[in-house]
PDB file of N, CA and C in Angstrom:
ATOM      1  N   UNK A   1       8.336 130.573  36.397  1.00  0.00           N
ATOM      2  CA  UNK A   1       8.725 131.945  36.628  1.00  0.00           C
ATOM      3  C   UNK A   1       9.841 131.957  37.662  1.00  0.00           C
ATOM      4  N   UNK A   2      10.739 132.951  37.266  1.00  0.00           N
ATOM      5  CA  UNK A   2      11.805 132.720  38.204  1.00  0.00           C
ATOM      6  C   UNK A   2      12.079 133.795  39.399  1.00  0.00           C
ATOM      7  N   UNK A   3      12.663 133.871  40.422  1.00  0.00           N
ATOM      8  CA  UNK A   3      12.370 134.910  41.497  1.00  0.00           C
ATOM      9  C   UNK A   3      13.013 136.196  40.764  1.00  0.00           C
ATOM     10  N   UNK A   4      14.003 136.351  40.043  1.00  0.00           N
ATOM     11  CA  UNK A   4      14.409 137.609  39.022  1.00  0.00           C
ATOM     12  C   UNK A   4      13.636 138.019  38.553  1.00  0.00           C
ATOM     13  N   UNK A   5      12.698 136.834  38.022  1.00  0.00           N
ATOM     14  CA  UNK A   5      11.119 137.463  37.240  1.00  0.00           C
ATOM     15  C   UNK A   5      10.066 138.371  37.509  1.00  0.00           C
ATOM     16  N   UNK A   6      10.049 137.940  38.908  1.00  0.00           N
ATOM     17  CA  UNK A   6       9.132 138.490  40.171  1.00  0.00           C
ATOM     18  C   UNK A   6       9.554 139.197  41.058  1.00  0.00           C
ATOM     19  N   UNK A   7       9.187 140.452  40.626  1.00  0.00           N
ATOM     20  CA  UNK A   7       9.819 141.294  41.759  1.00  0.00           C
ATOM     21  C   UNK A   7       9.418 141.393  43.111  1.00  0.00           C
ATOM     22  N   UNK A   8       8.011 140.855  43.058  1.00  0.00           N
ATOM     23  CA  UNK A   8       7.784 140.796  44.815  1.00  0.00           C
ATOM     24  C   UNK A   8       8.268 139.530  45.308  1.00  0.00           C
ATOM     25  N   UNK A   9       9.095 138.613  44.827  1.00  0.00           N
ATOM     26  CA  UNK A   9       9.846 137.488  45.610  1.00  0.00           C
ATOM     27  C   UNK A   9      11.135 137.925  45.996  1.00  0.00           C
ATOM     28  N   UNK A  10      11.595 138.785  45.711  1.00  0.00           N
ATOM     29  CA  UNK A  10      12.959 139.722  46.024  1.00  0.00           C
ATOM     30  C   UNK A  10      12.992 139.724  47.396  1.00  0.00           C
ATOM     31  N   UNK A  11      14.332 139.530  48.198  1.00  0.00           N
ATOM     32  CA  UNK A  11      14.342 139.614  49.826  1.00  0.00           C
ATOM     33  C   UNK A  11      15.722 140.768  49.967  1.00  0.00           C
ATOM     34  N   UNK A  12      15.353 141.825  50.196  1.00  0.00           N
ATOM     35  CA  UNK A  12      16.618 142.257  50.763  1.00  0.00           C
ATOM     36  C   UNK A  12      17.465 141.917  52.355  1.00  0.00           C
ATOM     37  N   UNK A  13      18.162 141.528  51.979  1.00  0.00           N
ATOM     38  CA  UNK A  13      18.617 141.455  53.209  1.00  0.00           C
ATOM     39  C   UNK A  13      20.205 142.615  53.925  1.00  0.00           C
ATOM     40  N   UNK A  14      19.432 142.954  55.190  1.00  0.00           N
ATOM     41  CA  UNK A  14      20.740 144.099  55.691  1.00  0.00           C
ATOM     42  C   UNK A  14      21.984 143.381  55.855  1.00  0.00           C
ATOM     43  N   UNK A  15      22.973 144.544  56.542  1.00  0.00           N
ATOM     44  CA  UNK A  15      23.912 143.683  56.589  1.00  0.00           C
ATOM     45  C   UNK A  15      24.031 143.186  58.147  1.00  0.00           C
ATOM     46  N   UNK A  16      23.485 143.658  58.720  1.00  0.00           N
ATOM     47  CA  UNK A  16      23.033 143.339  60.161  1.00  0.00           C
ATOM     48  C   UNK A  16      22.199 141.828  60.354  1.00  0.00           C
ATOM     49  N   UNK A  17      21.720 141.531  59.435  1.00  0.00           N
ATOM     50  CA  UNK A  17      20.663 140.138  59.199  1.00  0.00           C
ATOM     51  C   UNK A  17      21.923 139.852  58.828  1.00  0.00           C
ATOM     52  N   UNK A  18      22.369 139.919  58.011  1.00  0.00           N
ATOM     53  CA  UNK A  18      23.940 138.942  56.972  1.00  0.00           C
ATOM     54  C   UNK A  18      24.585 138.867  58.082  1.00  0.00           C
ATOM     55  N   UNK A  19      25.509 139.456  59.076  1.00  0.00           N
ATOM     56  CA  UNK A  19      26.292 139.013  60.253  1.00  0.00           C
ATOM     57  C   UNK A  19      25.597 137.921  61.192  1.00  0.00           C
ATOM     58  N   UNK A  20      23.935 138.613  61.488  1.00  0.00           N
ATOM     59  CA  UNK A  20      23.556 137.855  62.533  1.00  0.00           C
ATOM     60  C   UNK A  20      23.594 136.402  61.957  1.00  0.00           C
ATOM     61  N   UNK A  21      23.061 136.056  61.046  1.00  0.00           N
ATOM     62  CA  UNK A  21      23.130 134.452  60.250  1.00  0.00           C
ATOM     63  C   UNK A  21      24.264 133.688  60.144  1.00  0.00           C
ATOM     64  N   UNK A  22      25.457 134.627  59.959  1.00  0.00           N
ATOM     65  CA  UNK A  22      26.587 133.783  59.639  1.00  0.00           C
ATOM     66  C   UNK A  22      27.055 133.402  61.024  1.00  0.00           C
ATOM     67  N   UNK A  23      26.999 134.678  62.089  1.00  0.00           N
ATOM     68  CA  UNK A  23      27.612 134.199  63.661  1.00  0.00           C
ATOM     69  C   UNK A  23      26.121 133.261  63.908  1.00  0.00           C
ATOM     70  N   UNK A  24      25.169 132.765  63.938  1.00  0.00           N
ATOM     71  CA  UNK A  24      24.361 131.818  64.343  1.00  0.00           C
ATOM     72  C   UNK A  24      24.484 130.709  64.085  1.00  0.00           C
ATOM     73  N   UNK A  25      25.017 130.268  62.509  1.00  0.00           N
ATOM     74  CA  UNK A  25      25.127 129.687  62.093  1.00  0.00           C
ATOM     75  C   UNK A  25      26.370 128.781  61.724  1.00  0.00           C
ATOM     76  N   UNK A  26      27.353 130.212  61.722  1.00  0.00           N
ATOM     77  CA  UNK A  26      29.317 129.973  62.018  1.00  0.00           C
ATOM     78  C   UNK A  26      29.544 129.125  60.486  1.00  0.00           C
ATOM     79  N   UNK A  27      30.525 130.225  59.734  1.00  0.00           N
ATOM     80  CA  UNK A  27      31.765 129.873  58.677  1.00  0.00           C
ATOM     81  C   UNK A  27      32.401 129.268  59.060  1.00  0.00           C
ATOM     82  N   UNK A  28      33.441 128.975  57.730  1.00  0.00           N
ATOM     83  CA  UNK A  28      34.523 128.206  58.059  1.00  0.00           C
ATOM     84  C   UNK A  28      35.248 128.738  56.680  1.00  0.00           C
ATOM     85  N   UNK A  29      36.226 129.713  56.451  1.00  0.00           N
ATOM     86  CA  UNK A  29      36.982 129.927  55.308  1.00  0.00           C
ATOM     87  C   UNK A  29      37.930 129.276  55.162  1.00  0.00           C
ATOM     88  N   UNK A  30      38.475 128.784  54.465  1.00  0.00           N
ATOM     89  CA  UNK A  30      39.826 128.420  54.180  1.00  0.00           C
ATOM     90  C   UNK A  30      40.555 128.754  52.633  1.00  0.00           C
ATOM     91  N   UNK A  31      42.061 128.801  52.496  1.00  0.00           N
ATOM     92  CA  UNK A  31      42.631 129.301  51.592  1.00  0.00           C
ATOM     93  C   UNK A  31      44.247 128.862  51.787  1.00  0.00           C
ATOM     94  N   UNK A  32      44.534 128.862  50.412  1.00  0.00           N
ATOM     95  CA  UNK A  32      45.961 128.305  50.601  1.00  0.00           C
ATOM     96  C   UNK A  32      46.447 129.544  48.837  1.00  0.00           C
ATOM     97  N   UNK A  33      48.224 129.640  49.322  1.00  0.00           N
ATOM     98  CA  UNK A  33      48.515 130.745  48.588  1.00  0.00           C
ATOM     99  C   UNK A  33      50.129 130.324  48.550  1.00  0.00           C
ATOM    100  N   UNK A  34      50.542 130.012  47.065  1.00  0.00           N
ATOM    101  CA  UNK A  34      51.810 129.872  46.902  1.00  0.00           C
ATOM    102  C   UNK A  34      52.550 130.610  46.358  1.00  0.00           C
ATOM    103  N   UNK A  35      53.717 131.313  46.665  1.00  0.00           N
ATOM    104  CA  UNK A  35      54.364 132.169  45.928  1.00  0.00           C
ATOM    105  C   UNK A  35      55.366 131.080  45.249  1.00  0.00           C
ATOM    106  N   UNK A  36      55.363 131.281  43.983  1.00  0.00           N
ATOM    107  CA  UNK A  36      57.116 130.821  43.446  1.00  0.00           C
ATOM    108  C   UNK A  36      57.895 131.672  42.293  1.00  0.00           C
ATOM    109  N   UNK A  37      58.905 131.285  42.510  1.00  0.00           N
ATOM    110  CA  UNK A  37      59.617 132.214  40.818  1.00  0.00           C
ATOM    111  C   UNK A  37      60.348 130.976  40.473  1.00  0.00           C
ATOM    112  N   UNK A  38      60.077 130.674  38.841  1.00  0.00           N
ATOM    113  CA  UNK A  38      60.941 130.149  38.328  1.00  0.00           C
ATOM    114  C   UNK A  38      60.955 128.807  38.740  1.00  0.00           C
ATOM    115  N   UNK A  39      59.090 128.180  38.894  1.00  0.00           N
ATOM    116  CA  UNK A  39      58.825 126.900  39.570  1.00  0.00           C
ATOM    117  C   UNK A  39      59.211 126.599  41.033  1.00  0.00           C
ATOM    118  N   UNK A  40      60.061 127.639  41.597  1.00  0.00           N
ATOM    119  CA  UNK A  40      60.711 126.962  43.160  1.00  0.00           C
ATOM    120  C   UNK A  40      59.719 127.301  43.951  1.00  0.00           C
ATOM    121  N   UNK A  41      58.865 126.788  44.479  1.00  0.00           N
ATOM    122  CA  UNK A  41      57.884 127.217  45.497  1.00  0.00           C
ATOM    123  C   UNK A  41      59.032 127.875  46.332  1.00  0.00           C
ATOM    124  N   UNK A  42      58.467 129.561  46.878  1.00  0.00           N
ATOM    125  CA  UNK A  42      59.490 130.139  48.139  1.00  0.00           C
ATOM    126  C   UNK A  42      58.470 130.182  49.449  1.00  0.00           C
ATOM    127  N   UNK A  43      57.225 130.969  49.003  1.00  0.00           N
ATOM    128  CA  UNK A  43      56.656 130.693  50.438  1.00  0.00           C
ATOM    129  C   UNK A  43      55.328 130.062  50.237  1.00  0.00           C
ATOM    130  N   UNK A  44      54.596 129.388  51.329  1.00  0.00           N
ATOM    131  CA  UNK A  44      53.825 128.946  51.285  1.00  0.00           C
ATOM    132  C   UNK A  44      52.986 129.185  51.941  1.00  0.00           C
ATOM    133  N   UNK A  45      51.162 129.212  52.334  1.00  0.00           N
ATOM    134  CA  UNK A  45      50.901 130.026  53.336  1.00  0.00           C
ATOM    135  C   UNK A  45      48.997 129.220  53.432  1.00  0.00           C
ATOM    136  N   UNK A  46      48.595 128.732  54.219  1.00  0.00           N
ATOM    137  CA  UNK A  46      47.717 128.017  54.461  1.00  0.00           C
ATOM    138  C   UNK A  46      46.624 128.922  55.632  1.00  0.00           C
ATOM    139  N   UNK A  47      45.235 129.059  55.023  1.00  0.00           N
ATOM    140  CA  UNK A  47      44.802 130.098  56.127  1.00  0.00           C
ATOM    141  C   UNK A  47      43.134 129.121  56.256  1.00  0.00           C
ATOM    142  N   UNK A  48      43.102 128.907  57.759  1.00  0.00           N
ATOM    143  CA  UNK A  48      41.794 127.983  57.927  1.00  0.00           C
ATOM    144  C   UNK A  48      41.423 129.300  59.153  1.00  0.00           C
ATOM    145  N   UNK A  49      40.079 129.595  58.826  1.00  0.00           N
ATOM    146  CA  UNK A  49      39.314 130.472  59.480  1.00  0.00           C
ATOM    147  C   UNK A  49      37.814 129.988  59.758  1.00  0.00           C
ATOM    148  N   UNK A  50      37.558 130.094  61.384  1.00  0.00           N
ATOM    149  CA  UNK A  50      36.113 129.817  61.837  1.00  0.00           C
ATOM    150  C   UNK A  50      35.417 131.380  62.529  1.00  0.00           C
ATOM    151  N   UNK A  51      34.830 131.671  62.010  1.00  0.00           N
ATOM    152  CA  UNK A  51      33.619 132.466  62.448  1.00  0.00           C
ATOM    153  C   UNK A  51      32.612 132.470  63.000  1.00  0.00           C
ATOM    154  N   UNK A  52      32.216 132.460  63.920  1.00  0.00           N
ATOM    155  CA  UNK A  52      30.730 132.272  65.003  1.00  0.00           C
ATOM    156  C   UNK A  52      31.010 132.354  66.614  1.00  0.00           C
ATOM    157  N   UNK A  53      29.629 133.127  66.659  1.00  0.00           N
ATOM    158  CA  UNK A  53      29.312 133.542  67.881  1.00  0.00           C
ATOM    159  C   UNK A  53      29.644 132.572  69.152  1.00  0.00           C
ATOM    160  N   UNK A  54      30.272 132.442  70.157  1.00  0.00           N
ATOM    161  CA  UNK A  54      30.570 131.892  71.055  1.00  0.00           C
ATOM    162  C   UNK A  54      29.729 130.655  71.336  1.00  0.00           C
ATOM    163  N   UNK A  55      28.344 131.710  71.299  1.00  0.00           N
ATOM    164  CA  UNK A  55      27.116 130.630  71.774  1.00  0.00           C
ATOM    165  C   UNK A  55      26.350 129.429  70.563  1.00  0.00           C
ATOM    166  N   UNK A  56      27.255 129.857  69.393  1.00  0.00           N
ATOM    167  CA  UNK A  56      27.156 128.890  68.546  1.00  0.00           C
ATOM    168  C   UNK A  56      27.922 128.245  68.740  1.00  0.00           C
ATOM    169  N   UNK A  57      29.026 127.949  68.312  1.00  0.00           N
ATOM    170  CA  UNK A  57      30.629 127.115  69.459  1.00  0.00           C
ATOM    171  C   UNK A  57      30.012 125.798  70.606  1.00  0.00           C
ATOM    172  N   UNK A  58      29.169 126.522  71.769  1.00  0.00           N
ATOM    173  CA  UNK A  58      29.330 126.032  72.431  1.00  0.00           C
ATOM    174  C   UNK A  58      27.719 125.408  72.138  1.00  0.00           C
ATOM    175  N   UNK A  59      26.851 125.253  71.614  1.00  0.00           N
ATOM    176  CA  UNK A  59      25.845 124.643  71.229  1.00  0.00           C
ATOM    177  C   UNK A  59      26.282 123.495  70.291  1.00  0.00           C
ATOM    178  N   UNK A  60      27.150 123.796  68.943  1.00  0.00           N
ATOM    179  CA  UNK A  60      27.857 122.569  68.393  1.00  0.00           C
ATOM    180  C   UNK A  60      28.727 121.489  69.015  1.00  0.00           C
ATOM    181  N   UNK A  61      29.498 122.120  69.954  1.00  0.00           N
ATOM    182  CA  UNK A  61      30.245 121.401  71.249  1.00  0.00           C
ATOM    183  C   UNK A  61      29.009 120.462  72.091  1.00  0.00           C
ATOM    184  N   UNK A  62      28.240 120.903  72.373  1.00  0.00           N
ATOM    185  CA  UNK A  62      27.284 120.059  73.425  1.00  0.00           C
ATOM    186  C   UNK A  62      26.440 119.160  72.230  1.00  0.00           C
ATOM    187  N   UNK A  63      26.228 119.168  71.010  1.00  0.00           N
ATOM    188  CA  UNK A  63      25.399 118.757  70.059  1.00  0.00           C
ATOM    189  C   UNK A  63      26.284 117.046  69.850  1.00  0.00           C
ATOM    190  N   UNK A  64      28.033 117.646  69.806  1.00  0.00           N
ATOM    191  CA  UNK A  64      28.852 116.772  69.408  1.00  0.00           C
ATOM    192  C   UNK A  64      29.117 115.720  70.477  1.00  0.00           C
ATOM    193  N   UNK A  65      29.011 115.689  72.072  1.00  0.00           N
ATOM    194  CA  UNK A  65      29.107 115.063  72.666  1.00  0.00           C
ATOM    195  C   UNK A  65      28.222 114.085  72.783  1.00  0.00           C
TER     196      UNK A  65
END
């Protein structure tokens, strides 16, 4: 049986739980985006993004030493 199956295995979650988890836990997005015409790459554009709470930061920092 699958949790779709079962409706009392269903978890809603807020979006207040969804922030708190991701800053506890800390993202990392990244993305890359090329414009060209006519094969010439013109711009290029590279986007690396970290997300998390300070005190996550500095718990991975002391974990890593």
């Amino acid at each position: 049986m699958s949790v779709l199956a079962d409706p009392s295995l269903e978890q809603e979650v807020t979006l207040l739980e969804l922030v708190d988890r991701v800053l506890n836990k800390g993202v990392v997005l990244r993305g890359e985006i090329t414009l060209a015409v006519a094969d010439v790459d013109l711009v290029y554009l590279g986007l690396n993004v970290l997300l998390a709470s300070v005190g996550t930061l500095e718990r991975i920092e002391l974990e890593a030493v």
